[in-house]
Protein backbone atom coordinates (compact mmCIF):
# COMPACT_ATOMS: atom_id res chain seq x y z
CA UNK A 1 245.32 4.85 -36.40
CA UNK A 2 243.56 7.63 -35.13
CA UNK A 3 243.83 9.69 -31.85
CA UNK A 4 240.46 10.26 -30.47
CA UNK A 5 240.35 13.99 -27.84
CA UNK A 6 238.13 13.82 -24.83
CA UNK A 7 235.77 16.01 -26.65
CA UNK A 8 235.83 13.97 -29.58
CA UNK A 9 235.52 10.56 -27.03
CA UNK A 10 232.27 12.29 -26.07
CA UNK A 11 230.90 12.86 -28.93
CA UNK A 12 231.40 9.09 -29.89
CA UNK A 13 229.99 8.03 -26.35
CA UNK A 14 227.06 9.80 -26.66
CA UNK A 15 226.31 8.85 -30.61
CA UNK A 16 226.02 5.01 -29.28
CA UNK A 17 224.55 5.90 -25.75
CA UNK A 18 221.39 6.87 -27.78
CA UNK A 19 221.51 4.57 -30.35
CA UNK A 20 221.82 2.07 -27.27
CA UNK A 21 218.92 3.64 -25.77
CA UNK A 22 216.53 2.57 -28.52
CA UNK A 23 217.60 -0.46 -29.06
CA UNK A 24 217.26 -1.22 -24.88
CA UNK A 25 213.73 0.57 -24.55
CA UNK A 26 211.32 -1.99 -26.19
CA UNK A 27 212.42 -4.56 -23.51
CA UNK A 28 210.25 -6.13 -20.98
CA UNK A 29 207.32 -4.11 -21.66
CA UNK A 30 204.13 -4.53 -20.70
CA UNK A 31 200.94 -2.62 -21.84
CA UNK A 32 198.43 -1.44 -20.03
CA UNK A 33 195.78 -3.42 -21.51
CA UNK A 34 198.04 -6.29 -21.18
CA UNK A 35 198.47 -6.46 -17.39
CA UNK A 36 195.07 -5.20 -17.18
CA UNK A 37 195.28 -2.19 -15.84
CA UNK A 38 193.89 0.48 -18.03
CA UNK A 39 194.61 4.14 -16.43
CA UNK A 40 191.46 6.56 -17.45
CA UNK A 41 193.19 8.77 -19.75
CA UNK A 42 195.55 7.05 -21.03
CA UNK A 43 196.26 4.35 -24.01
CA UNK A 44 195.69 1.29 -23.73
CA UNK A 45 199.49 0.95 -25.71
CA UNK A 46 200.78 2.88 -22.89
CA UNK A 47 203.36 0.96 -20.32
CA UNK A 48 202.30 -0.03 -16.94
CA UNK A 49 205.59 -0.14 -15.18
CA UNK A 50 208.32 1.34 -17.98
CA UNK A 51 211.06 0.94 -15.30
CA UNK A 52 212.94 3.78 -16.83
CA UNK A 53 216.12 4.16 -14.40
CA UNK A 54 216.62 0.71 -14.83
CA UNK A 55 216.67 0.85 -18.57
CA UNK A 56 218.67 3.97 -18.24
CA UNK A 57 221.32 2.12 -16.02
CA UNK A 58 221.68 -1.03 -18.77
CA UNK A 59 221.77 1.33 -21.38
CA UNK A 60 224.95 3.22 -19.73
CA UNK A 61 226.65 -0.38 -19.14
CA UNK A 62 225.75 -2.07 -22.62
CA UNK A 63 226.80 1.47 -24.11
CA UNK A 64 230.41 1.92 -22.50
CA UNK A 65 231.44 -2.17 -23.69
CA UNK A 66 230.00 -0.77 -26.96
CA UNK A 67 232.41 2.41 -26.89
CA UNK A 68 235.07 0.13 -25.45
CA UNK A 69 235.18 -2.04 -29.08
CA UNK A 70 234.79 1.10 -30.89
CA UNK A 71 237.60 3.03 -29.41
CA UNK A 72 239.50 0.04 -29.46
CA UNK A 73 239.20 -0.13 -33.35
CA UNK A 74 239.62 3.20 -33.91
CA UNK A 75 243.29 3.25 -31.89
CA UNK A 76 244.60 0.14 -32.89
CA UNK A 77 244.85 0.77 -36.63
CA UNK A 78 243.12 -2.49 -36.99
CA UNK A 79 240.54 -0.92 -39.48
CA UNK A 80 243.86 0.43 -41.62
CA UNK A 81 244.77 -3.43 -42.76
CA UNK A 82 241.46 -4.21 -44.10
CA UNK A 83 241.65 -3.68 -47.99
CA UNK A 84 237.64 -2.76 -48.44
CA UNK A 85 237.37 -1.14 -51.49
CA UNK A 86 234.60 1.56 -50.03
CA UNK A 87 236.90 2.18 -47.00
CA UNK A 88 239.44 4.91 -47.36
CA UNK A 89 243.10 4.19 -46.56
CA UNK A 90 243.76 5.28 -43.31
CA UNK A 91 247.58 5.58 -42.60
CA UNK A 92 249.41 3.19 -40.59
């Protein structure tokens, strides 16, 4: 079992906030060149709508359930009964 600080909580949040980020990024886009409408300048690769506050918002919510399980292992002790042999033993 281990106590978790606010600071430490943080920390944690924000390790799978970003890792949540790039997982949640790739979805629902559309190129440019695939809606057809190419902006001079810019690659055709480029997003046409990347809907970014939106992406942001699921992010934040997918991320906190995420944090949720986490923390949840971490306080239980539930990780401390598993006899993995690359794990180390965590006290009870």
């Amino acid at each position: 079992m281990i106590e978790i600080s606010f600071i430490f909580g943080c920390a944690i949040y924000g390790i799978v906030w970003f890792i949540t980020l790039f997982m949640v990024l790739p979805f629902g886009v559309v190129t440019q060149q695939e809606s057809g409408d190419v902006v001079r300048g810019s690659t055709e690769s480029a997003p046409s709508q990347p809907r970014i506050l939106r992406k942001l918002l699921i992010t934040t919510l997918l991320s906190a359930v995420i944090y949720t399980g986490v923390y949840y292992l971490l306080t239980t002790g539930v990780l401390a009964n598993l006899d993995l042999p690359f794990l180390p033993k965590l006290p009870s």
